[in-house]
Protein backbone atom coordinates (compact mmCIF):
# COMPACT_ATOMS: atom_id res chain seq x y z
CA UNK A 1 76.64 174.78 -146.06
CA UNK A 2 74.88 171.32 -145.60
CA UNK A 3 78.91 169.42 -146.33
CA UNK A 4 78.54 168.21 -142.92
CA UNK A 5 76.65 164.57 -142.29
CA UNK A 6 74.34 163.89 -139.47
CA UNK A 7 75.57 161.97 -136.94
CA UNK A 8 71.63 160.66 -136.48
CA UNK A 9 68.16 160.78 -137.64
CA UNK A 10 65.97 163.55 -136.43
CA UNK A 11 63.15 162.47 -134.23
CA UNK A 12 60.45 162.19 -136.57
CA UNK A 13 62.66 160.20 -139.09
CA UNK A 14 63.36 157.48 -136.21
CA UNK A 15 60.15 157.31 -135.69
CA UNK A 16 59.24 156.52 -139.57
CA UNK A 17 62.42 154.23 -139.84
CA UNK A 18 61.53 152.02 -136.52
CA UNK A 19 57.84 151.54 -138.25
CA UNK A 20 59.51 150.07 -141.49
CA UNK A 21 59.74 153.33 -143.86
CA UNK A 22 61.34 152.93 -146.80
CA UNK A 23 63.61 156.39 -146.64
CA UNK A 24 63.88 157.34 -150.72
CA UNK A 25 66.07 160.28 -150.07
CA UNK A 26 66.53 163.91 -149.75
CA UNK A 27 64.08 166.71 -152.01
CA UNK A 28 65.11 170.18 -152.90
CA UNK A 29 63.31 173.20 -151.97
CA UNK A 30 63.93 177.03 -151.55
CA UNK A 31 67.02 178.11 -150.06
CA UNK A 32 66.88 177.90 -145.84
CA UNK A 33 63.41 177.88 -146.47
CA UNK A 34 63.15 181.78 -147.18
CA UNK A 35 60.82 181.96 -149.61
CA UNK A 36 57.92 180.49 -150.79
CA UNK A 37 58.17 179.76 -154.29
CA UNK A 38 60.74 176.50 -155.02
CA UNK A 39 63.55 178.87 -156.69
CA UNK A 40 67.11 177.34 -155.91
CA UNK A 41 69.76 178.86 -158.04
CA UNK A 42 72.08 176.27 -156.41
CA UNK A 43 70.59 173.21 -157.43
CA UNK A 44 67.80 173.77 -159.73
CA UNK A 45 64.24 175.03 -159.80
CA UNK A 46 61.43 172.36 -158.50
CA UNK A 47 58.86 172.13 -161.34
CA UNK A 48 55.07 171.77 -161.02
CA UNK A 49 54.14 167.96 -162.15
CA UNK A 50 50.97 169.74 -163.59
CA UNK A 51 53.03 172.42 -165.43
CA UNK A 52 56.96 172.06 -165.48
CA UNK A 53 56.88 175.87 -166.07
CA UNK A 54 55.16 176.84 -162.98
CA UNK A 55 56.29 177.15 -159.12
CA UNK A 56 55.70 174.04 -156.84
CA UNK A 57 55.28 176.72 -153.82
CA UNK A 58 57.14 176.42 -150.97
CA UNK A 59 59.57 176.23 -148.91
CA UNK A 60 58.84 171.95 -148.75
CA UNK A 61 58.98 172.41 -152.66
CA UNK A 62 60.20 168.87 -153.66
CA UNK A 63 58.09 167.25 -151.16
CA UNK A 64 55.32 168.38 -152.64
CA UNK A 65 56.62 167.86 -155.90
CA UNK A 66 57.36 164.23 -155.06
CA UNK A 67 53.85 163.22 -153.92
CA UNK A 68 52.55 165.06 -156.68
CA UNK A 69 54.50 163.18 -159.12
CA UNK A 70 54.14 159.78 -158.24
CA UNK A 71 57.40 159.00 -156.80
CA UNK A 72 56.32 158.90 -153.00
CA UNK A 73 52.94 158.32 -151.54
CA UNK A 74 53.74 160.94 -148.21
CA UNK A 75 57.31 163.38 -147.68
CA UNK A 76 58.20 165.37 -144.84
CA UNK A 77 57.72 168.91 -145.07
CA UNK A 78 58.96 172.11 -142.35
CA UNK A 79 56.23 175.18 -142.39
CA UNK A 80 57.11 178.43 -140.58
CA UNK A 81 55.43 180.36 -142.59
CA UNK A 82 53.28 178.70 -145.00
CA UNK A 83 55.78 175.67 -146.35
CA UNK A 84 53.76 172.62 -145.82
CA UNK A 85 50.41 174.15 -146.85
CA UNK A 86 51.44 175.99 -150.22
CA UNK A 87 53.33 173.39 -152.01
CA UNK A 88 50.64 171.27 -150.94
CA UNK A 89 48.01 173.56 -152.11
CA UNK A 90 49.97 174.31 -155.87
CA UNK A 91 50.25 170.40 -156.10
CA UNK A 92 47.06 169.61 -155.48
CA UNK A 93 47.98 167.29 -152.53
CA UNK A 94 47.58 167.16 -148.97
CA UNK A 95 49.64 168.85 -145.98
CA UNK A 96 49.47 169.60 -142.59
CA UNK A 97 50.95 172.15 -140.40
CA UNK A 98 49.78 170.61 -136.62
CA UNK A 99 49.72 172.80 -133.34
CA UNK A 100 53.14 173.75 -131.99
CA UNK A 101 54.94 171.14 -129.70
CA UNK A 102 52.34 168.35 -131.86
CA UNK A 103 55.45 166.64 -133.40
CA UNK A 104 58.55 166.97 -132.52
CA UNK A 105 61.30 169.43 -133.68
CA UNK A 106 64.36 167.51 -132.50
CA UNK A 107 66.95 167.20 -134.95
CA UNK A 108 65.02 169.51 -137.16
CA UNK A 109 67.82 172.46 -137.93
CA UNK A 110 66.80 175.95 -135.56
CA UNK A 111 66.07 177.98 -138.53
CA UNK A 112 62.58 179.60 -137.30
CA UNK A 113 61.85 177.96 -133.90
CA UNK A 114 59.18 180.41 -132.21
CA UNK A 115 57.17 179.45 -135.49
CA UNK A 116 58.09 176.67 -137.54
CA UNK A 117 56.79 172.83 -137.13
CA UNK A 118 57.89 169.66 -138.77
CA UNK A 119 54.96 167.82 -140.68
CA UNK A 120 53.35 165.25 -143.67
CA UNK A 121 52.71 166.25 -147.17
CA UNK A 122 50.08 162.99 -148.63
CA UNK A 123 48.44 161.98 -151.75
CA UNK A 124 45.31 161.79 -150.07
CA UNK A 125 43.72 163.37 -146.57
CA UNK A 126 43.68 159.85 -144.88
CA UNK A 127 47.75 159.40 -146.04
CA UNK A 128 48.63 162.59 -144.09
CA UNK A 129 46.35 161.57 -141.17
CA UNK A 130 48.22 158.32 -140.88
CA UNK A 131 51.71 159.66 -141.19
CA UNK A 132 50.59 162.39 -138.63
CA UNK A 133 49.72 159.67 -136.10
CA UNK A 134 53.02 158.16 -136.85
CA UNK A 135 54.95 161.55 -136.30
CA UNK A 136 53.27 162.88 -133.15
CA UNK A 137 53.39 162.73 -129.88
CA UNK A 138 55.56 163.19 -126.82
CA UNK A 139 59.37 163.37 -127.28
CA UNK A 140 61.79 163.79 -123.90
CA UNK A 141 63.86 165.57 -125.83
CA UNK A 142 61.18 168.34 -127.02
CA UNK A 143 59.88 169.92 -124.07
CA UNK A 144 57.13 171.56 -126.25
CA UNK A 145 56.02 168.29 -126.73
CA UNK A 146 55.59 167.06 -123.06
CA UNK A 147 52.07 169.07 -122.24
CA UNK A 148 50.13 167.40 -125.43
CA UNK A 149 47.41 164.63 -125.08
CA UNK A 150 47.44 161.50 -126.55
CA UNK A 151 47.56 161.20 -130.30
CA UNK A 152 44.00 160.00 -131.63
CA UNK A 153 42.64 159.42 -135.25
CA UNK A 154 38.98 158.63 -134.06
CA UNK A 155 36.41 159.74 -136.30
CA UNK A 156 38.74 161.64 -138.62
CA UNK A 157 36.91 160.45 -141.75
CA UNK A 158 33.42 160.57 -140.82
CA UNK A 159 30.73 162.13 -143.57
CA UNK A 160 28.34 163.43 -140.54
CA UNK A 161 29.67 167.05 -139.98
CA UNK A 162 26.41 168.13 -138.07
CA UNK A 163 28.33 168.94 -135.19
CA UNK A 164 31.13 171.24 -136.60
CA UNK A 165 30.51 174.93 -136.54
CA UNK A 166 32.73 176.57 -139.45
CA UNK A 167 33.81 180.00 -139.37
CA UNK A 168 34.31 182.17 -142.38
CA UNK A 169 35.46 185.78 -142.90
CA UNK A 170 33.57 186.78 -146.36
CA UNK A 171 35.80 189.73 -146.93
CA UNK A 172 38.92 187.87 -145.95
CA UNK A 173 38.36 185.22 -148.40
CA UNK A 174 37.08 187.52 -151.55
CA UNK A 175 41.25 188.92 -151.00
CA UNK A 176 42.50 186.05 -153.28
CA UNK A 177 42.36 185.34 -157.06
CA UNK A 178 38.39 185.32 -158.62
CA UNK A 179 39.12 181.03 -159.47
CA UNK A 180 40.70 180.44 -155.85
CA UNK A 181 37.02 182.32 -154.72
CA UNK A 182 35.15 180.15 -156.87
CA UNK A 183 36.53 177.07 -155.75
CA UNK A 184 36.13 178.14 -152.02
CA UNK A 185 32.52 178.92 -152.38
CA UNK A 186 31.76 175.21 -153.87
CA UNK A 187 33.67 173.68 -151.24
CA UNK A 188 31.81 175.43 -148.58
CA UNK A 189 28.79 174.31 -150.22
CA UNK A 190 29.87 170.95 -149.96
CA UNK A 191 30.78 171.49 -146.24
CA UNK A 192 27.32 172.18 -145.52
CA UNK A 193 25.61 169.72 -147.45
CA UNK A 194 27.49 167.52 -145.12
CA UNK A 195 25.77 169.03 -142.05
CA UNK A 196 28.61 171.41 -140.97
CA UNK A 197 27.27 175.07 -139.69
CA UNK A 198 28.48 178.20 -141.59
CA UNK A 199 29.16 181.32 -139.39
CA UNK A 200 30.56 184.38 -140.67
CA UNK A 201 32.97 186.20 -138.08
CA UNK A 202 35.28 189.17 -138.84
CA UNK A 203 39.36 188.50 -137.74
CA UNK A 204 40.70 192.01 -136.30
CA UNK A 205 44.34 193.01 -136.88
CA UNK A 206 45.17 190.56 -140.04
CA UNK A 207 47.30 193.20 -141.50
CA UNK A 208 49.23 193.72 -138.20
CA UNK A 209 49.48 190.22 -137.75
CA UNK A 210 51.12 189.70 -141.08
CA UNK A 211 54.08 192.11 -140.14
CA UNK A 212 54.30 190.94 -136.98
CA UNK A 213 55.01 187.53 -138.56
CA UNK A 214 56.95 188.78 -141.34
CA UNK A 215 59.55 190.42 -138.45
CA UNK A 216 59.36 186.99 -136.38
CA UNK A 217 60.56 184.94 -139.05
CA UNK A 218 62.85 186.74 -140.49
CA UNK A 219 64.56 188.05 -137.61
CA UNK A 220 64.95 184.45 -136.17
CA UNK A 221 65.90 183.01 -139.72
CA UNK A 222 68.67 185.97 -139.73
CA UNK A 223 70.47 184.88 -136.46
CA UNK A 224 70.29 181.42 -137.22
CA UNK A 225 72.52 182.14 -140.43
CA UNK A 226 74.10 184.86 -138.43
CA UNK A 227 77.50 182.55 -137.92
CA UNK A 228 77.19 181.87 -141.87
CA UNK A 229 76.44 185.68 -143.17
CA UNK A 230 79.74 187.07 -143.62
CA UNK A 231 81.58 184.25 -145.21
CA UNK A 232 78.88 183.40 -147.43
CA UNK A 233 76.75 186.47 -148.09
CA UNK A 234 77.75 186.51 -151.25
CA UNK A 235 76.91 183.02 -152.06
CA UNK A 236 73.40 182.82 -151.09
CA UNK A 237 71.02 183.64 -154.11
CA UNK A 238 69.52 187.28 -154.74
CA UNK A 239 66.33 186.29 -152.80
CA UNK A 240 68.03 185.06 -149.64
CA UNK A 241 70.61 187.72 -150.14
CA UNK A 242 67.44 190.66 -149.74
CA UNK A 243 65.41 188.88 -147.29
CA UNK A 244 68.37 188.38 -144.95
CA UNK A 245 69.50 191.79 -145.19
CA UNK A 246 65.89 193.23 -144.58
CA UNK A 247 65.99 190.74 -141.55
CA UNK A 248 69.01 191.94 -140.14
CA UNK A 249 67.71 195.69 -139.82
CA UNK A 250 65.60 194.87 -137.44
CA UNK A 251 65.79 196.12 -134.21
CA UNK A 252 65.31 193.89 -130.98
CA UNK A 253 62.45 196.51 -130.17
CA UNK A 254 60.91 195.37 -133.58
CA UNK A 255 60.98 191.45 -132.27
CA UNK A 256 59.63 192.24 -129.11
CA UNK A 257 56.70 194.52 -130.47
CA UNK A 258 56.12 191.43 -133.10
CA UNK A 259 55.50 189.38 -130.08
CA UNK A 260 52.90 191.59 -128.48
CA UNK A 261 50.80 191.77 -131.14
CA UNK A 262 51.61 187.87 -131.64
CA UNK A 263 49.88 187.43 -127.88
CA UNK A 264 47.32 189.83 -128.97
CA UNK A 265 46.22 187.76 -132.23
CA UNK A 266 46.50 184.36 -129.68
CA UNK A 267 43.69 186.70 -127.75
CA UNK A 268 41.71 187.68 -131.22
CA UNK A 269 41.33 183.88 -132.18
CA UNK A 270 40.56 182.42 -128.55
CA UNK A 271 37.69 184.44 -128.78
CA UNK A 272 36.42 183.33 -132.49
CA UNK A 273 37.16 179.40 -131.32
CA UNK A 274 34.85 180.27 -128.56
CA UNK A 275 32.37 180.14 -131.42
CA UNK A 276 33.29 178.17 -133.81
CA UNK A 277 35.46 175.41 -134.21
CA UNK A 278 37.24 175.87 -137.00
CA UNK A 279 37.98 178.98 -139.08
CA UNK A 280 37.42 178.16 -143.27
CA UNK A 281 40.27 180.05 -146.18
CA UNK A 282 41.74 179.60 -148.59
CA UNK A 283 45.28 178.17 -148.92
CA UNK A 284 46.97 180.66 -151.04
CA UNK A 285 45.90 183.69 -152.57
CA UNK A 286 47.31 182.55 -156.05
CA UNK A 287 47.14 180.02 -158.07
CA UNK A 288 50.98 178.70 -158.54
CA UNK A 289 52.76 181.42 -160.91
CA UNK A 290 54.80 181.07 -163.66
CA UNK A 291 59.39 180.64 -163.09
CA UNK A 292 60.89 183.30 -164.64
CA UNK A 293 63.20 181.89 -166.77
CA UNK A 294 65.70 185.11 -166.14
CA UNK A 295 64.92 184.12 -162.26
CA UNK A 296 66.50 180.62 -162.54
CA UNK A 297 70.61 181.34 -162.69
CA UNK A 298 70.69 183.42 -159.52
CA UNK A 299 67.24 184.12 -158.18
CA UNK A 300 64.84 186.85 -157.40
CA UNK A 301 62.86 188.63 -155.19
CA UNK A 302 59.49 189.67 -155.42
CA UNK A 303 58.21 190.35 -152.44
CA UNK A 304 54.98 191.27 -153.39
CA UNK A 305 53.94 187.75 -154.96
CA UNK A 306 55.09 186.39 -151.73
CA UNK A 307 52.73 188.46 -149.69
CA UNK A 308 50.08 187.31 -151.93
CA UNK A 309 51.11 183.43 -151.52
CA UNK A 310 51.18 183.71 -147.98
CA UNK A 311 48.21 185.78 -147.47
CA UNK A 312 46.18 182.77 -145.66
CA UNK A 313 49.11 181.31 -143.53
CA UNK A 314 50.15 183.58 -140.78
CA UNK A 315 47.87 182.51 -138.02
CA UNK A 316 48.37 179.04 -138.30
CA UNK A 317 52.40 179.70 -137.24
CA UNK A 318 51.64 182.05 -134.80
């Protein structure tokens, strides 16, 4: 896998290159982007800057790890589930996952198209804001792309949040670690000391909507591989090995089902922006864990400190 070269630069790279970016290279991340940790038993484990023994998140680990580090002021990141926002979130930089058909998707490989998006990981908020502005907007080739308005950065940075209603689910945030909760509750101080409006709401169906997610991906990250799996089953690490063969028991019955309740969560959060206009979490719901150094020659899975990394990130993909 990945012997081939491109015969040309995906959309958003041509884009970068015709503005006069400096292209530094390629950055490692989980295998096919199926977890959410950084573990790659193929070509090494991206480290934390802040502590080479802990997980840079994932599945954009390196570009995370890059802006983190020093070496690059902004990377390119892929999110699906999650993969922007949580290496951005264990690095302590910025990321953003945009609305779906916001940037383009050409040349970016199929691996989770119903869900995944192409986006900027930045040292600072106004880095990713620029390199969104860069990155967005109508492609010819991306027919997602064709109903958006105009890209706009107008009033991005200003202080003078006394027109932005903020919605926040008490309960849903209390769900991650006691020093993620902490942290939350001083920034939404902040938030309102800038003139935003708190609201507490309640989301319906979160649990539901994290299976339903859960199937999505997997099941279109499965027949994506599907022309790969039986030559190389073997060689993918243990991880990718479990996840795959959890995806392919699904049943088309399961996919479709995933999508109702995908239309019904669409329904569930119409509603909330009705009154407010943005929805307040956290990014993760753990800080980044420790690599298991019996992890790093072939993998692992642990599905359940997945489920607790990607508590936060299912709505935003769906």
């Amino acid at each position: 896998l990945g012997k081939q070269a491109a015969t040309k630069d995906a959309e958003v790279v041509r884009r970068l290159r015709s503005l006069g970016a400096l292209l530094a290279g390629k950055l490692n991340m989980h295998e096919i982007g199926i977890g959410v940790t950084g573990l790659n038993p193929h070509l090494g484990c991206a480290r934390n800057p802040y502590h080479l023994r802990h997980h840079t998140g994932g599945s954009s680990s390196g570009s995370a790890a890059a802006v983190a580090a020093g070496l690059s002021p902004v990377a390119v990141g892929a999110d699906g589930g999650g993969s922007i926002r949580i290496p951005a979130a264990f690095c302590g930089v910025f990321g953003l996952k945009a609305s779906l058909g916001r940037i383009s998707e050409t040349g970016a490989y199929p691996l989770c198209w119903s869900v995944a998006h192409v986006g900027p990981l930045g040292a600072t908020a106004t880095d990713v804001a620029v390199l969104y502005a860069v990155m967005a907007g109508k492609d010819e080739s991306y027919r997602p792309s064709l109903l958006q308005p105009p890209v706009h950065l107008e009033g991005f940075d200003r202080p003078d949040l006394s027109d932005l209603k903020i919605g926040i689910y008490p309960e849903f945030i209390e769900h991650a670690s006691a020093e993620i909760v902490r942290e939350c509750k001083k920034a939404i101080e902040t938030l309102k000391a800038l003139g935003a409006t708190v609201i507490e709401i309640e989301i319906a169906e979160l649990e539901a909507m994290r299976v339903a997610h859960a199937i999505t991906i997997a099941s279109e990250m499965a027949q994506s591989m599907d022309e790969f799996y039986d030559r190389h089953r073997t060689d993918f690490g243990l991880d990718v090995r479990v996840n795959l063969a959890l995806a392919r028991s699904f049943s088309s019955l399961d996919y479709i089902q995933a999508q109702r309740q995908r239309t019904r969560m669409m329904s569930i959060f119409d509603e909330l922006f009705q009154k407010v206009d943005i929805i307040f979490t956290p990014a993760t719901g753990i800080v980044a864990p420790p690599i298991r150094e019996a992890a790093l020659p072939r993998g692992e899975s642990d599905l359940s400190t997945l489920t607790e990394i990607m508590r936060f990130i299912y709505a935003g993909n769906f």
